[in-house]
N, C-alpha and C. Protein backbone atom coordinates (compact mmCIF):
# COMPACT_ATOMS: atom_id res chain seq x y z
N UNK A 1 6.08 16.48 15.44
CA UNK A 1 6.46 16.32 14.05
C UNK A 1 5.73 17.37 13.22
N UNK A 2 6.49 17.58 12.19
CA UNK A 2 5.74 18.21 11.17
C UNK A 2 4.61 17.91 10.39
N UNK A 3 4.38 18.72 9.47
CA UNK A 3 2.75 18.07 8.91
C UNK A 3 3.53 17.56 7.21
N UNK A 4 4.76 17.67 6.72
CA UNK A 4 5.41 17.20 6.12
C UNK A 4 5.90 15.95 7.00
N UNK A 5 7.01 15.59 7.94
CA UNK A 5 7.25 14.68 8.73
C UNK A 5 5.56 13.62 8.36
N UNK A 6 4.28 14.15 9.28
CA UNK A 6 3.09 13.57 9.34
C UNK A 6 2.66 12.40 7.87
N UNK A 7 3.03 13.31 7.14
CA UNK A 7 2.28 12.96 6.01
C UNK A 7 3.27 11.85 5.41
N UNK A 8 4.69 11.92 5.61
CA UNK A 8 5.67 11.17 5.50
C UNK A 8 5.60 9.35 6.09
N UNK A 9 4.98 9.52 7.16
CA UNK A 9 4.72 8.50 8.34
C UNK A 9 3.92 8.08 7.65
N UNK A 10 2.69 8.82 6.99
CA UNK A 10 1.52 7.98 6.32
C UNK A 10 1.91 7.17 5.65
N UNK A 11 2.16 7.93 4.54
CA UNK A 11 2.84 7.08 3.12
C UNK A 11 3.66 6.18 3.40
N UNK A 12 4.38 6.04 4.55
CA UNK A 12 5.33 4.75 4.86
C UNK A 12 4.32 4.22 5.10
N UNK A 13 3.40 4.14 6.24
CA UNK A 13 2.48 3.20 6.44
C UNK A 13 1.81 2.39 5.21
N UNK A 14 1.45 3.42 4.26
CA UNK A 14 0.37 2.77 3.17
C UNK A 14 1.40 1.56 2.50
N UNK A 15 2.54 2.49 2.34
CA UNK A 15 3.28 1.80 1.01
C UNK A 15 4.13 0.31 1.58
N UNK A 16 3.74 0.33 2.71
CA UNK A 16 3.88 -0.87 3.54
C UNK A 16 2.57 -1.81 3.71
N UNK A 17 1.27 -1.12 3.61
CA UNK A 17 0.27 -2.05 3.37
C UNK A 17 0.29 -2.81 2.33
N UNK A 18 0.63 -2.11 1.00
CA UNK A 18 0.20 -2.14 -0.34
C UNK A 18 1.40 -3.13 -1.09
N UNK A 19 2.83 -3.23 0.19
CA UNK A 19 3.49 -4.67 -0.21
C UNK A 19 3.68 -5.64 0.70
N UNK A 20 2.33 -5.66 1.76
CA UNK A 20 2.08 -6.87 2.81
C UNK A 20 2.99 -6.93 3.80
N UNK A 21 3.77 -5.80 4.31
CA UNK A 21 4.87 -5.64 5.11
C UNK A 21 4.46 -5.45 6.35
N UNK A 22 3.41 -6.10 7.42
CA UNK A 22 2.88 -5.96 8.85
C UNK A 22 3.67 -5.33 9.54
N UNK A 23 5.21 -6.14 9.59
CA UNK A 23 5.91 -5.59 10.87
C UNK A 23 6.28 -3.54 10.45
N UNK A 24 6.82 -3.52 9.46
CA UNK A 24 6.78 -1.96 9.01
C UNK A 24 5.54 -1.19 9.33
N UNK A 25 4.63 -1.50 8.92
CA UNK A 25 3.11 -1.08 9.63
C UNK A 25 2.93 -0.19 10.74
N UNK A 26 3.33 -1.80 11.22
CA UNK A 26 3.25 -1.68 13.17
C UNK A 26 4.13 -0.61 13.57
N UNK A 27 5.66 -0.99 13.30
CA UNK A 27 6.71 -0.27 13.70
C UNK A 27 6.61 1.29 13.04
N UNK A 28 5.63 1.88 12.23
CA UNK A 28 5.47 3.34 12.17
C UNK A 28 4.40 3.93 13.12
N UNK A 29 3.24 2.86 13.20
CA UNK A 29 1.96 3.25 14.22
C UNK A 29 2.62 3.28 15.66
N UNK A 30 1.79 4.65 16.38
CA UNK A 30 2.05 4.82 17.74
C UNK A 30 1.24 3.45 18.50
N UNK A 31 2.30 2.97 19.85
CA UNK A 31 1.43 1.98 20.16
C UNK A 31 0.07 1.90 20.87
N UNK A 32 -0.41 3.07 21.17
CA UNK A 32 -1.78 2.73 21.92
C UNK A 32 -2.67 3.60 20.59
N UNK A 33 -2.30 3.30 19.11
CA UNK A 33 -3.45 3.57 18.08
C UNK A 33 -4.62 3.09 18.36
N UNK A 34 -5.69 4.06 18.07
CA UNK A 34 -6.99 3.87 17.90
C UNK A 34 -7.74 3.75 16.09
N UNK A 35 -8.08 2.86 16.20
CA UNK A 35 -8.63 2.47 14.41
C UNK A 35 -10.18 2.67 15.18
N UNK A 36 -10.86 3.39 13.41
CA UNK A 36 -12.36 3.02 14.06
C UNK A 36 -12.30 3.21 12.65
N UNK A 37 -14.04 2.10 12.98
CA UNK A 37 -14.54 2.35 11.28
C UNK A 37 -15.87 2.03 11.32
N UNK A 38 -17.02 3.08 11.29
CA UNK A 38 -17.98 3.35 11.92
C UNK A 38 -19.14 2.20 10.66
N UNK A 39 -18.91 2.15 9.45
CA UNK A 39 -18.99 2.19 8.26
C UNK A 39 -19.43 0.21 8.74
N UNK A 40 -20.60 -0.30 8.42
CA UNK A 40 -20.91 -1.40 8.64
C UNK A 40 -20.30 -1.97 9.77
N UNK A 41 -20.83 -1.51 10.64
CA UNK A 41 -20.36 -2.27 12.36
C UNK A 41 -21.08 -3.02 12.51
N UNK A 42 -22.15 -3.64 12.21
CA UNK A 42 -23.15 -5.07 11.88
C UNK A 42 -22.64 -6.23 11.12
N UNK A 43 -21.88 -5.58 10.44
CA UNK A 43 -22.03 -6.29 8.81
C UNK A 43 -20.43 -6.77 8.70
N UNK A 44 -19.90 -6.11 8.84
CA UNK A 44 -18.08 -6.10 8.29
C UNK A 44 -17.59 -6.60 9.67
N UNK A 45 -16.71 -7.68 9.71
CA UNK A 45 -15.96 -8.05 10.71
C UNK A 45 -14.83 -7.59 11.45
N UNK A 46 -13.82 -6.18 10.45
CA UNK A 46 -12.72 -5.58 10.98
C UNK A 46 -13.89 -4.50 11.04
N UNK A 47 -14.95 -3.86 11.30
CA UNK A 47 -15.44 -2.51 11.50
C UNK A 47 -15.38 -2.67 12.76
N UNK A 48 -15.73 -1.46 13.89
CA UNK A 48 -15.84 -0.96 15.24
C UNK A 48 -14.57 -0.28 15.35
N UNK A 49 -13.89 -0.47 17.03
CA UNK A 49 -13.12 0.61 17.24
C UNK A 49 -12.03 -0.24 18.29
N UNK A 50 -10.79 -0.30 17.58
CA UNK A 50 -9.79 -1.42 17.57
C UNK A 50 -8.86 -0.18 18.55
N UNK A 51 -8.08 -1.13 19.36
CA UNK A 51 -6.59 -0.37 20.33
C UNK A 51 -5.16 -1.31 20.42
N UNK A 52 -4.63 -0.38 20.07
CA UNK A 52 -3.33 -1.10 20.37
C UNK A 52 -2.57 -1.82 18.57
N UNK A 53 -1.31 -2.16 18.73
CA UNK A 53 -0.65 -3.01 17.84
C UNK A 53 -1.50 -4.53 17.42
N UNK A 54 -1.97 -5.27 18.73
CA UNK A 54 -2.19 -6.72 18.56
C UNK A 54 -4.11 -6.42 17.93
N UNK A 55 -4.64 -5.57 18.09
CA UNK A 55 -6.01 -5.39 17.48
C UNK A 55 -5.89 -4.89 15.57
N UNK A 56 -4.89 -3.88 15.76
CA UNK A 56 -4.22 -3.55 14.39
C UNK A 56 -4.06 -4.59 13.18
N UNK A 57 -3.29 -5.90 14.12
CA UNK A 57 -2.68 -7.16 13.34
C UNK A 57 -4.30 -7.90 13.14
N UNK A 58 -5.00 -8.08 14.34
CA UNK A 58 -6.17 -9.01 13.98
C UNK A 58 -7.16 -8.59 12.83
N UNK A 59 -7.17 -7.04 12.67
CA UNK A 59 -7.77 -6.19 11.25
C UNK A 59 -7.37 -6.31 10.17
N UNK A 60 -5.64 -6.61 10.04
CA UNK A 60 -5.37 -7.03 8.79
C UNK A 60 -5.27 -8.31 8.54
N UNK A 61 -5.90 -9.43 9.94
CA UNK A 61 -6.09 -11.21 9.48
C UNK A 61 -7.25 -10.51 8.95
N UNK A 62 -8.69 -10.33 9.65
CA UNK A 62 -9.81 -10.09 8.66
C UNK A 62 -10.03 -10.07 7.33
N UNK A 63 -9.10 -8.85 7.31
CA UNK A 63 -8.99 -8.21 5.78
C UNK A 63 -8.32 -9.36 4.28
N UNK A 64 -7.06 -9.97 4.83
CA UNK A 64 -6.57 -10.99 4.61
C UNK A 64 -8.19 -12.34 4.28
N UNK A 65 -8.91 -12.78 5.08
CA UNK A 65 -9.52 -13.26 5.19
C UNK A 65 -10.72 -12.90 3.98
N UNK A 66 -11.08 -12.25 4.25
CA UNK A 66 -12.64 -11.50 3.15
C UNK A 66 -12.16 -11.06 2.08
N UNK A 67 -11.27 -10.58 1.88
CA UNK A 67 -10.80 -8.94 0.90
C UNK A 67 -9.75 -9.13 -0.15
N UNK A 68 -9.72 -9.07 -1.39
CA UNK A 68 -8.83 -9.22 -2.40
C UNK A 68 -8.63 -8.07 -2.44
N UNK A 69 -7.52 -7.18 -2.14
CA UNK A 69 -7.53 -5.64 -2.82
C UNK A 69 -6.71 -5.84 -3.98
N UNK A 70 -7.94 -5.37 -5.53
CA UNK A 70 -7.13 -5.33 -6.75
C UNK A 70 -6.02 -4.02 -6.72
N UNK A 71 -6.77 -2.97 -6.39
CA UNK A 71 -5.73 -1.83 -6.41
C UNK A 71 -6.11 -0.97 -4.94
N UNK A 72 -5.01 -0.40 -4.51
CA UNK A 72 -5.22 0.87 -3.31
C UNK A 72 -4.28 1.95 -3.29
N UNK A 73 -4.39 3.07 -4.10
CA UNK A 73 -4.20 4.24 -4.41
C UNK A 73 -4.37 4.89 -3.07
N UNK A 74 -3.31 6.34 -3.12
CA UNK A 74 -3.73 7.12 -2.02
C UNK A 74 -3.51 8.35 -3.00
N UNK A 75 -4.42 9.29 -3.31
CA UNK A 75 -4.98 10.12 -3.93
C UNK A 75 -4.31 11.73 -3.77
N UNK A 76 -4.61 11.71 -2.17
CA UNK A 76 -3.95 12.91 -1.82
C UNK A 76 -4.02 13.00 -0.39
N UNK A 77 -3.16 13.78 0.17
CA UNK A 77 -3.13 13.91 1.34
C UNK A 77 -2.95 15.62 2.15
N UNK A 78 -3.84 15.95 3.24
CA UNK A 78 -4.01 17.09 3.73
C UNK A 78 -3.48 17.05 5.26
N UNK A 79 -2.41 17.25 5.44
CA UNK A 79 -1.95 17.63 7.09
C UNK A 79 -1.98 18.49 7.89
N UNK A 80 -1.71 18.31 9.25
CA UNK A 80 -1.19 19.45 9.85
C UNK A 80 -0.06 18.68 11.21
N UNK A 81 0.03 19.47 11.99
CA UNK A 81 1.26 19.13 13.21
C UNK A 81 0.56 18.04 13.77
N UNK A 82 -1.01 17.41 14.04
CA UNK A 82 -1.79 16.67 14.91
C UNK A 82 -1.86 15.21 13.89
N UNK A 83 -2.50 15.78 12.85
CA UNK A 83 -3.44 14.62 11.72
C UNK A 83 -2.82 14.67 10.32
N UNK A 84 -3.32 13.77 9.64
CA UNK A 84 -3.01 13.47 8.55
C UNK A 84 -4.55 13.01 7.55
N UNK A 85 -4.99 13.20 6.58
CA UNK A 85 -6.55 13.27 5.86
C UNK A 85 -5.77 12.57 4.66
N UNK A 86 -6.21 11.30 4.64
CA UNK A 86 -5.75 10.84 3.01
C UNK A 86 -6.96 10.15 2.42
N UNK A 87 -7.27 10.71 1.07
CA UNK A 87 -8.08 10.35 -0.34
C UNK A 87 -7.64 9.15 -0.58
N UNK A 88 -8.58 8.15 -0.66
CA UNK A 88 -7.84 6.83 -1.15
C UNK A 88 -8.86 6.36 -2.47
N UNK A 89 -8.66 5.70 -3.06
CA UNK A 89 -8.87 4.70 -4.54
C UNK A 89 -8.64 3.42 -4.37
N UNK A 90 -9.71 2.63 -4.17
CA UNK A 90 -9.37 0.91 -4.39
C UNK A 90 -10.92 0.17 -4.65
N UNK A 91 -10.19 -0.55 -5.40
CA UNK A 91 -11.15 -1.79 -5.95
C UNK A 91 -10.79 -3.34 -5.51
N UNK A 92 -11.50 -3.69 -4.69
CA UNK A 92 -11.55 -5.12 -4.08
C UNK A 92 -12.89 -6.23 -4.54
N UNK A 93 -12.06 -7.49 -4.22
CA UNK A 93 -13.25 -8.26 -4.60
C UNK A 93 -13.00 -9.11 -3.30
N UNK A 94 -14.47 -9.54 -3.01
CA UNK A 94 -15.11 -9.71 -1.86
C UNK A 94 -14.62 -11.49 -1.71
N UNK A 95 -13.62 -11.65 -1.04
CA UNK A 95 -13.38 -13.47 -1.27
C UNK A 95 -14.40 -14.70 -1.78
N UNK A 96 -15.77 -14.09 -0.66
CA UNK A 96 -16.70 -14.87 -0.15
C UNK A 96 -17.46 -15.31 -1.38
N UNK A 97 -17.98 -13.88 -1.79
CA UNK A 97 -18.52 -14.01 -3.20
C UNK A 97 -17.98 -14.09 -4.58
N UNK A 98 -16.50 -13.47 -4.59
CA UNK A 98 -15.76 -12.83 -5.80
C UNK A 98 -16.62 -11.80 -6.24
N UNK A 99 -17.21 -11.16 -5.34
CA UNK A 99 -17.85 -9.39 -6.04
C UNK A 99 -16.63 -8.74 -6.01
N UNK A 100 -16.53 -7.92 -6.91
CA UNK A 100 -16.16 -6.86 -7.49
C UNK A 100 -16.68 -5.79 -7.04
N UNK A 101 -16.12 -4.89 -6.21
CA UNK A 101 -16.20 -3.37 -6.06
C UNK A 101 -15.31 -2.07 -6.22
N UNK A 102 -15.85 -1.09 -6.24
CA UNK A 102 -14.93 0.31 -6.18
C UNK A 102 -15.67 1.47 -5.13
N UNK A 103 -14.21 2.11 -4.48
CA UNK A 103 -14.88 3.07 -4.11
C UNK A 103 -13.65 4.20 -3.61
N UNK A 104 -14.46 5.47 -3.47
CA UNK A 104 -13.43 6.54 -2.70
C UNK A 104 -13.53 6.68 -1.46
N UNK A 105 -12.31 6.59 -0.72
CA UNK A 105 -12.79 7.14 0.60
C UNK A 105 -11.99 7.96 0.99
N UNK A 106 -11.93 8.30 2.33
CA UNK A 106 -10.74 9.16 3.13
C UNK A 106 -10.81 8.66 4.56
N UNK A 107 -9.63 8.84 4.82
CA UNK A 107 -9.22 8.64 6.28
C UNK A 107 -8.37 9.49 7.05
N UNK A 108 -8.68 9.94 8.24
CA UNK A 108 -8.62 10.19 9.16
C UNK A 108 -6.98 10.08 10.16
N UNK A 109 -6.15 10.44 9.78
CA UNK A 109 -4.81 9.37 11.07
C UNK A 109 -4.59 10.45 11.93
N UNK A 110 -5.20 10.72 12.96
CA UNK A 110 -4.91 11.51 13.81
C UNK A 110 -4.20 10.94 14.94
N UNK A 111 -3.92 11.98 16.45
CA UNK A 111 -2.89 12.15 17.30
C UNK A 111 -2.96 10.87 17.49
N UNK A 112 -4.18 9.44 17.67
CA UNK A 112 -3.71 7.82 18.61
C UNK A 112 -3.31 7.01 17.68
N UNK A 113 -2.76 7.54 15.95
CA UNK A 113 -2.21 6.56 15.11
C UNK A 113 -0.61 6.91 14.91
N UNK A 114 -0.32 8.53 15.18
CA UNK A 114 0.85 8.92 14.87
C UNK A 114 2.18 8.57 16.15
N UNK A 115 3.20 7.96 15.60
CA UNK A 115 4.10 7.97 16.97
C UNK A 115 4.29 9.54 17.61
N UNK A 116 5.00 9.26 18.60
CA UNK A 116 5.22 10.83 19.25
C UNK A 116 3.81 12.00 19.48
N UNK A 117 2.98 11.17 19.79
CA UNK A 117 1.68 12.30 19.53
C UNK A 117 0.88 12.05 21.00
């Protein structure tokens, strides 16, 4: 695929997070995706390094579980023929506590998230 095509796949993905649409999700992710999220592997219950569709789904019970996302923006995005680099924007509040946070990040969707890769 292209790095237009690439970046295309993303944005379906997100804009499928962002209206609770799992099966769309799934059905853009290649099936032996690798998720990692190095970022509180002690602490956070969807952090470490997830495989497959059925690990995918148990990250977004977690998330479901802990995580109010007020907003999740995707900022910008940098491709090529392999990966995809997207800027994101969101503010969540924490179920457990009702904290309130913000932050920027970026992610990563390289060759074990993209189909055909």
């Amino acid at each position: 695929m292209s790095a237009q095509d690439n970046i295309q796949t993303v944005k379906d993905i997100y804009a499928a997070f962002n209206r609770g649409d799992r099966s769309a999700m799934t059905a853009a992710l290649a099936e032996n995706v690798e998720l990692q999220s190095e970022a509180g592997a002690n602490e956070i219950p969807w952090a470490g390094v997830h495989h497959g569709h059925s690990e995918f789904m148990a990250i977004l019970d977690q998330l479901a579980e802990h995580v109010q996302f007020d907003s999740f923006e995707q900022l910008d995005y940098l491709a090529s023929e392999n990966q995809v680099a997207v800027v994101n924007r969101m503010e969540w509040t924490l179920k457990k506590t009702v904290r309130r946070s913000a932050s920027h990040n970026s992610y990563n969707c390289g060759p074990s998230t993209l189909p055909g890769k």
